[in-house]
C-alpha atoms as a PDB file:
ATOM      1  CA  UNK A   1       1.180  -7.390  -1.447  1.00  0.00           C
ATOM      2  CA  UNK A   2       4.661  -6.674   0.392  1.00  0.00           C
ATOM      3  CA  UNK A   3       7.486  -7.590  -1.427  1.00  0.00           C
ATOM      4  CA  UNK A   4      10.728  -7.840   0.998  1.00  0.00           C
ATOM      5  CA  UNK A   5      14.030  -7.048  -1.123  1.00  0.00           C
ATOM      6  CA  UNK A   6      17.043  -8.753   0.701  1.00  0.00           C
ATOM      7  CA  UNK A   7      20.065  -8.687   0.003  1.00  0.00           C
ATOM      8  CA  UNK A   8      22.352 -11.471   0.638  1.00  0.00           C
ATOM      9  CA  UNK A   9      24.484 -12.116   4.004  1.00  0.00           C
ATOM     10  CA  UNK A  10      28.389 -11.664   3.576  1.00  0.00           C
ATOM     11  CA  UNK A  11      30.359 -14.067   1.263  1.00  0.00           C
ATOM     12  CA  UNK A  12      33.785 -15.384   1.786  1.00  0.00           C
ATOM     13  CA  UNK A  13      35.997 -13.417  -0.262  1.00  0.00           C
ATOM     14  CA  UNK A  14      37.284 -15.189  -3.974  1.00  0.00           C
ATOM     15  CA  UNK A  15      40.005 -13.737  -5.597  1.00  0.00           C
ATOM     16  CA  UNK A  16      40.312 -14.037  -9.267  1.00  0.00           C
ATOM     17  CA  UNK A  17      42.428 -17.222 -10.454  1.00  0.00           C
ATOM     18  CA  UNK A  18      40.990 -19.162  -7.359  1.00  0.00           C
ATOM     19  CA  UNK A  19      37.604 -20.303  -8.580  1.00  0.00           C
ATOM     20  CA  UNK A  20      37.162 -22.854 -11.709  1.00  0.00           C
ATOM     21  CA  UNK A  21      34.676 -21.249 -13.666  1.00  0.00           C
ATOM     22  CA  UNK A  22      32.414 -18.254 -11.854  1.00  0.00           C
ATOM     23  CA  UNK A  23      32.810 -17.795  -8.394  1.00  0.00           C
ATOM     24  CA  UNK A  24      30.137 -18.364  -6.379  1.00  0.00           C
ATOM     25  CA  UNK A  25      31.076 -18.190  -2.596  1.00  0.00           C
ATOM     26  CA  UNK A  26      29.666 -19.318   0.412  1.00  0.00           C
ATOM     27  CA  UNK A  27      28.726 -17.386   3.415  1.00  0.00           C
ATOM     28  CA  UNK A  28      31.290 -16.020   6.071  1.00  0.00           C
ATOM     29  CA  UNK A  29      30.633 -16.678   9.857  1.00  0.00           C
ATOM     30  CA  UNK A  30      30.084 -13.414  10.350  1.00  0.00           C
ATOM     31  CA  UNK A  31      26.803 -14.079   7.283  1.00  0.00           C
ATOM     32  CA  UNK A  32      25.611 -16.993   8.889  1.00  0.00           C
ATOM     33  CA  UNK A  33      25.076 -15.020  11.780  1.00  0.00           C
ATOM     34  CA  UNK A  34      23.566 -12.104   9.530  1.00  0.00           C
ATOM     35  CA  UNK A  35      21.075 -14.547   8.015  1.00  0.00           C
ATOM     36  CA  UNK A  36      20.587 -16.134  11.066  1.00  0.00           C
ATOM     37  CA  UNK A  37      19.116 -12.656  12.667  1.00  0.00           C
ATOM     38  CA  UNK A  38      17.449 -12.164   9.527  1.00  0.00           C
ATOM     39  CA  UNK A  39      15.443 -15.353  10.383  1.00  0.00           C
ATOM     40  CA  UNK A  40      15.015 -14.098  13.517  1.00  0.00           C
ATOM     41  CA  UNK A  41      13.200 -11.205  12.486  1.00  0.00           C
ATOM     42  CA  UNK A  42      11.332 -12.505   9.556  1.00  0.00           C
ATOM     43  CA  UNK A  43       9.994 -15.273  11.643  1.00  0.00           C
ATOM     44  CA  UNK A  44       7.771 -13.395  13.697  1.00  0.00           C
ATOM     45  CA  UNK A  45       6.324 -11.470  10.522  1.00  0.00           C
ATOM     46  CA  UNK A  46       3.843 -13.186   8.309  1.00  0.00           C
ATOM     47  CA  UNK A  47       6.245 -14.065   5.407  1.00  0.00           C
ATOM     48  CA  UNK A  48       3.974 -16.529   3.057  1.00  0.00           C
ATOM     49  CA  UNK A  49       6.980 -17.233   0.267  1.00  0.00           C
ATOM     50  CA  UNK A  50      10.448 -17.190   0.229  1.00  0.00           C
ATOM     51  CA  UNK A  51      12.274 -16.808  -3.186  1.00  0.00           C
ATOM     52  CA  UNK A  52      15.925 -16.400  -3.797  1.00  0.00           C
ATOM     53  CA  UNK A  53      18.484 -15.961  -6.918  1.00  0.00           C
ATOM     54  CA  UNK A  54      20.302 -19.306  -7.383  1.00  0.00           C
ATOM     55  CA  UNK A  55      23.613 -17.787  -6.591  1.00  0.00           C
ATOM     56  CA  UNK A  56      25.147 -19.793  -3.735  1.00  0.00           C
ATOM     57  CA  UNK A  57      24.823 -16.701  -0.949  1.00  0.00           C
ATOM     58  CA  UNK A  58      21.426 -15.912  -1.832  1.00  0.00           C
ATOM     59  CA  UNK A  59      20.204 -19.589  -1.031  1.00  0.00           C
ATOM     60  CA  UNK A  60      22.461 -19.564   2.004  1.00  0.00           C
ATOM     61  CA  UNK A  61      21.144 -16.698   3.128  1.00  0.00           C
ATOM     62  CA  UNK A  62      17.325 -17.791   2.265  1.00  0.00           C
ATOM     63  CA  UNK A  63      18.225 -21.033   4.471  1.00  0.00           C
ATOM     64  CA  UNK A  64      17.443 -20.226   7.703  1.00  0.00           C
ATOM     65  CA  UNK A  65      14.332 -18.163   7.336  1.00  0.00           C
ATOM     66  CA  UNK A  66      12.848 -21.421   5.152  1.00  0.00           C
ATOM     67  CA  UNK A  67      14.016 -23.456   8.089  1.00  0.00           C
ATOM     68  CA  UNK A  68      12.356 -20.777  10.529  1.00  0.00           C
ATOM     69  CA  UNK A  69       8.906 -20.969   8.756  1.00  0.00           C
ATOM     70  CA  UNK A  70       8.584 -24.561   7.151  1.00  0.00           C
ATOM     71  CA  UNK A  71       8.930 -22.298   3.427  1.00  0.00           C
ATOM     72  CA  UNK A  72      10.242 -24.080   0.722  1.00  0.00           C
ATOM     73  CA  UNK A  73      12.773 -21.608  -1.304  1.00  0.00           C
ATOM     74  CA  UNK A  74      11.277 -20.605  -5.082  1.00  0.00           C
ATOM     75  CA  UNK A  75      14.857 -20.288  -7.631  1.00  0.00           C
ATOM     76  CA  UNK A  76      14.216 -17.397  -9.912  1.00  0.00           C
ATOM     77  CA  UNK A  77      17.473 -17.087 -12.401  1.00  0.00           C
ATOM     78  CA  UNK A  78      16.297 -13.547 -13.109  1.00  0.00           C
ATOM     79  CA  UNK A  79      16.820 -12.547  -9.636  1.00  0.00           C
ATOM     80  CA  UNK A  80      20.638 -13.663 -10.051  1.00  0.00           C
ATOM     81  CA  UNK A  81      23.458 -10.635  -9.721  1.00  0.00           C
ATOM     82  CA  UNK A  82      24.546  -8.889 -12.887  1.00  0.00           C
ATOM     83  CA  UNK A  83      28.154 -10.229 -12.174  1.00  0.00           C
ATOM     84  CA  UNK A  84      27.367 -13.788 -12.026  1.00  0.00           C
ATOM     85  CA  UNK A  85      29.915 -14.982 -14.388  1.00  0.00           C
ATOM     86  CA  UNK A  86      32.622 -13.006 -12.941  1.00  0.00           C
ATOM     87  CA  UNK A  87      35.667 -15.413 -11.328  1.00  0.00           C
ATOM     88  CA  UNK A  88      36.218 -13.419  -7.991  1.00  0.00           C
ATOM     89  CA  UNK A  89      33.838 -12.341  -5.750  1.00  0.00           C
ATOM     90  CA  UNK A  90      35.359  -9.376  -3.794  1.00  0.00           C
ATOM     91  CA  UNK A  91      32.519  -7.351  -1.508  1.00  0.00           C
ATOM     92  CA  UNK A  92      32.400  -4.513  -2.669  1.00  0.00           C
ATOM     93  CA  UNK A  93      32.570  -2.757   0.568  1.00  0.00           C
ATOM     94  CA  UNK A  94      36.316  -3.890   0.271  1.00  0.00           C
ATOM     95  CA  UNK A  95      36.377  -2.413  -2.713  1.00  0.00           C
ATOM     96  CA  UNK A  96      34.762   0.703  -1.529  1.00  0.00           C
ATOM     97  CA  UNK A  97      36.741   1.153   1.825  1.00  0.00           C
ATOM     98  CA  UNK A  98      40.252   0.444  -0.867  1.00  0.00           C
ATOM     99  CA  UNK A  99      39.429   3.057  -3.690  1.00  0.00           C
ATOM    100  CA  UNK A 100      38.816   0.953  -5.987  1.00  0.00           C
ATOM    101  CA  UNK A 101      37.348   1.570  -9.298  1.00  0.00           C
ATOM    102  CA  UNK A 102      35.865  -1.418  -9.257  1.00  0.00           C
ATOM    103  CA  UNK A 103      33.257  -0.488  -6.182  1.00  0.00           C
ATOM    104  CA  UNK A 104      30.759   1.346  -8.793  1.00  0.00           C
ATOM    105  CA  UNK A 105      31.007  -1.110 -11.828  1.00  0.00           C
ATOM    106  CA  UNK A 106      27.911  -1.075 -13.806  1.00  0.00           C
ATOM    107  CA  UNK A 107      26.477  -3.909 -15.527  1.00  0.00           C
ATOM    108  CA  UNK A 108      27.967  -4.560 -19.156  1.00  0.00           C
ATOM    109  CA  UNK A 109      24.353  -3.779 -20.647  1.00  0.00           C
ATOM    110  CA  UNK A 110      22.861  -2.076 -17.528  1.00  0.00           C
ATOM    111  CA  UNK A 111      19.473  -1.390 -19.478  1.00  0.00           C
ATOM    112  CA  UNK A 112      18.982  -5.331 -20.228  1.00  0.00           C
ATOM    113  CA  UNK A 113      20.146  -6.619 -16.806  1.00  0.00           C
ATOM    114  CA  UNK A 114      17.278  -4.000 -15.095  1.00  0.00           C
ATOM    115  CA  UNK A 115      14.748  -5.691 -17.899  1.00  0.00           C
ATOM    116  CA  UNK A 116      15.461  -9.070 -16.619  1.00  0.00           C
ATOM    117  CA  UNK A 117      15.554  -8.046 -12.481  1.00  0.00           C
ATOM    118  CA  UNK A 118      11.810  -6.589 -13.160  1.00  0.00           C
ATOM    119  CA  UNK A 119      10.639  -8.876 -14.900  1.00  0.00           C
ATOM    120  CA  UNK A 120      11.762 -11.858 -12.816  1.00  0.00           C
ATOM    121  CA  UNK A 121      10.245  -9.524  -9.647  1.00  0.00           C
ATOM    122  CA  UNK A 122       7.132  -9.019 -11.387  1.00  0.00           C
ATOM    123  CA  UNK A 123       6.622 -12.991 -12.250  1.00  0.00           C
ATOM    124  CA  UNK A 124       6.848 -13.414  -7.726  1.00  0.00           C
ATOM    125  CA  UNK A 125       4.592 -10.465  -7.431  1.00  0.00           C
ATOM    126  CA  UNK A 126       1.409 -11.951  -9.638  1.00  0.00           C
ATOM    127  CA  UNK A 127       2.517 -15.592  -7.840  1.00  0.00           C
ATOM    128  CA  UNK A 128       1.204 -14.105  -4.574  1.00  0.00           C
ATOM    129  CA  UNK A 129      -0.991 -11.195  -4.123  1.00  0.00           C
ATOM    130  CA  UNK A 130      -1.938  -9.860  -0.864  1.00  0.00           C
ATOM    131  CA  UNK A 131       0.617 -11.861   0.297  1.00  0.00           C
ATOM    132  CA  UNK A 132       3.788 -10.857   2.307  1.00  0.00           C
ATOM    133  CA  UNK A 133       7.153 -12.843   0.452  1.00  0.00           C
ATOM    134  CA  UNK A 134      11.161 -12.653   0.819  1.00  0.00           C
ATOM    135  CA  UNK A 135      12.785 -12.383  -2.433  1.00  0.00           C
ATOM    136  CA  UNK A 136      16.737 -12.814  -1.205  1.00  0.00           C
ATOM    137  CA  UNK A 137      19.148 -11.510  -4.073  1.00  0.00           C
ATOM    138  CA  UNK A 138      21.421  -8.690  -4.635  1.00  0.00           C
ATOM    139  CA  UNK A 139      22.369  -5.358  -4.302  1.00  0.00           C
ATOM    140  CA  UNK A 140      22.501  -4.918  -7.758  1.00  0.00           C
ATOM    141  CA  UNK A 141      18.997  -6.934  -7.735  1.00  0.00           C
ATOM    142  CA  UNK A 142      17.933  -4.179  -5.460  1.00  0.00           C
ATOM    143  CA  UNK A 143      18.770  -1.289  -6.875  1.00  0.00           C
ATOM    144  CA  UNK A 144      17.646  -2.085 -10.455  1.00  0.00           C
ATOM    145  CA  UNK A 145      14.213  -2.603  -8.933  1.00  0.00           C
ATOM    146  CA  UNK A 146      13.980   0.136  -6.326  1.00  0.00           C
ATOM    147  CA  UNK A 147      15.333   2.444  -9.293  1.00  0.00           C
ATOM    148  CA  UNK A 148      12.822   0.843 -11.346  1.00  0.00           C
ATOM    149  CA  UNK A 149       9.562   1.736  -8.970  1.00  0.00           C
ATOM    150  CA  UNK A 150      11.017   5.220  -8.540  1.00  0.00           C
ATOM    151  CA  UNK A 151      11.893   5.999 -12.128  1.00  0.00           C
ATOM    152  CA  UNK A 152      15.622   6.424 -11.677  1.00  0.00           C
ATOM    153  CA  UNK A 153      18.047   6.188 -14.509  1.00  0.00           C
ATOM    154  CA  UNK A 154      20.699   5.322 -12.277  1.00  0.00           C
ATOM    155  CA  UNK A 155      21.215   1.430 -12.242  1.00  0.00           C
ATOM    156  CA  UNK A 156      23.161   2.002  -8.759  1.00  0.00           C
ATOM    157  CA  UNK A 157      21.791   3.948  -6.454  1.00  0.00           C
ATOM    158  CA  UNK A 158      22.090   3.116  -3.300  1.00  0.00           C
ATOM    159  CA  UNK A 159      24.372   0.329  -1.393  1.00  0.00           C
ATOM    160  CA  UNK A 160      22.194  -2.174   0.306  1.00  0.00           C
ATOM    161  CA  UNK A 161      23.617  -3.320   3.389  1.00  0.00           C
ATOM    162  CA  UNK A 162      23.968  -7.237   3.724  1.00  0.00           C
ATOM    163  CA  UNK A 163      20.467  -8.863   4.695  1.00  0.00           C
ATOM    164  CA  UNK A 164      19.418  -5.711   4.977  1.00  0.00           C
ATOM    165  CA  UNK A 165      15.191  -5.369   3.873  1.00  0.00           C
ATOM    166  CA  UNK A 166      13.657  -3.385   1.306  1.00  0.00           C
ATOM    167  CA  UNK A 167       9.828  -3.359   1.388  1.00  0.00           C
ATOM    168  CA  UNK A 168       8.008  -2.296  -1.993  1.00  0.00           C
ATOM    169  CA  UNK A 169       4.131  -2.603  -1.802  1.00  0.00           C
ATOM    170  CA  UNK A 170       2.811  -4.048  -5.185  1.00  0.00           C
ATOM    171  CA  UNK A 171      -0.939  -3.232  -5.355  1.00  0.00           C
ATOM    172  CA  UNK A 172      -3.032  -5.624  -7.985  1.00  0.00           C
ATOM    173  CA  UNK A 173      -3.923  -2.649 -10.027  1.00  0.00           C
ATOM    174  CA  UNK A 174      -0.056  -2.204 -10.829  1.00  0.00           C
ATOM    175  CA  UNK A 175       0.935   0.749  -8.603  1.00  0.00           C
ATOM    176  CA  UNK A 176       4.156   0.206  -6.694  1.00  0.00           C
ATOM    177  CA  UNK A 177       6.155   2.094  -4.116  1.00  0.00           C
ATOM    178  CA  UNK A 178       8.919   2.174  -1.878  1.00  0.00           C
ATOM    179  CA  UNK A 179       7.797   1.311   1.947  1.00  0.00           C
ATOM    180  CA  UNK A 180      11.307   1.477   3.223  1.00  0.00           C
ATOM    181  CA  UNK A 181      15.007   0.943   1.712  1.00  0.00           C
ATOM    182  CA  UNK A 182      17.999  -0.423   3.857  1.00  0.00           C
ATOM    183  CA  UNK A 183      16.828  -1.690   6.978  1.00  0.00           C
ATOM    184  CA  UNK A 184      19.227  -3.173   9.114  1.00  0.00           C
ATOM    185  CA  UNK A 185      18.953  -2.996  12.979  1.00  0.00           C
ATOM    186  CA  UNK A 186      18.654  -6.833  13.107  1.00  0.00           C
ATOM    187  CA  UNK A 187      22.069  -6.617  12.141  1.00  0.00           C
ATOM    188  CA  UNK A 188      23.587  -3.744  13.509  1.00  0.00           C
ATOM    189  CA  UNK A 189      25.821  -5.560  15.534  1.00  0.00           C
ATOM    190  CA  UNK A 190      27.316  -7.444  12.869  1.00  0.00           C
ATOM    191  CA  UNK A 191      27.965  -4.747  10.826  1.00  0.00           C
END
């Protein structure tokens, strides 16, 4: 089966002190356009599933390509982002492009947060064999799979690009590998 890794379309920004309780933004109109093109894209592939975390921009993000296919969207808590509790919600390409030591925060127990990622990707994986499905989630998500598959110790990686597609081939005898990571022409422009 193909597994397509995606990560989420760009959030609104939430500073800390704004939300009540964890923050859990909405897409920016410049992410409604990214998941738009992601639709786009997906929609002339054979996608058979469509699961998401239940954070608010993975669903938002999963939205269109459901809408694209007639897919009804699968919730998978273990597919959820290590900082889900956090109040703000600052990308961290902000926090990248600012120096600030925030950009390459790890999960508090990065060991138990990778446990749960894989075994909430495994679960969609023996759902659907030789099947094609779009698992929408996090970078984070992403990374503690891909890093998984490849035998990394390094929770992060890599930073997946918003909607951007990672493909991992899952065969039913329990081999997986890496088909591609980061692939984001469909929204170059938006970038």
């Amino acid at each position: 089966m193909e597994l397509l890794l995606i990560r989420h379309a760009l959030p609104v920004r939430i500073d800390e002190g704004v939300a009540d309780g964890p923050a859990d933004p909405e897409l920016s109109s410049i992410g409604i356009q990214q998941a738009e093109s992601l639709a786009e894209l997906l929609a002339a592939e054979a996608v058979d599933a469509i699961w998401s975390s239940p954070m608010r921009r993975a669903r938002e993000t999963a939205a269109p390509l459901a809408d694209a296919l007639g897919l009804h969207v699968a919730i998978d808590d273990g597919l959820a982002e290590y900082d889900k509790h956090s109040e703000s919600y600052i990308p961290v390409e902000e926090l990248k492009a600012a120096n600030d030591p925030r950009w390459m925060q790890l999960p508090e127990r990065p060991e138990e947060f990778a446990a749960e990622v894989v075994d909430a990707v495994e679960r969609v994986i023996a759902r659907h064999p030789r099947q094609r499905v779009a698992v929408v989630c996090h970078g984070g998500v992403i990374n503690a799979y891909a890093g998984h598959v490849l035998g990394l110790a390094e929770p992060l990686f890599f930073l997946p690009l918003y909607t951007s597609i990672s493909r991992v081939l899952a065969s039913g005898s329990g081999v997986r590998s890496i088909g591609s990571l980061n692939e984001a022409g469909h929204v170059r422009h938006l970038l």
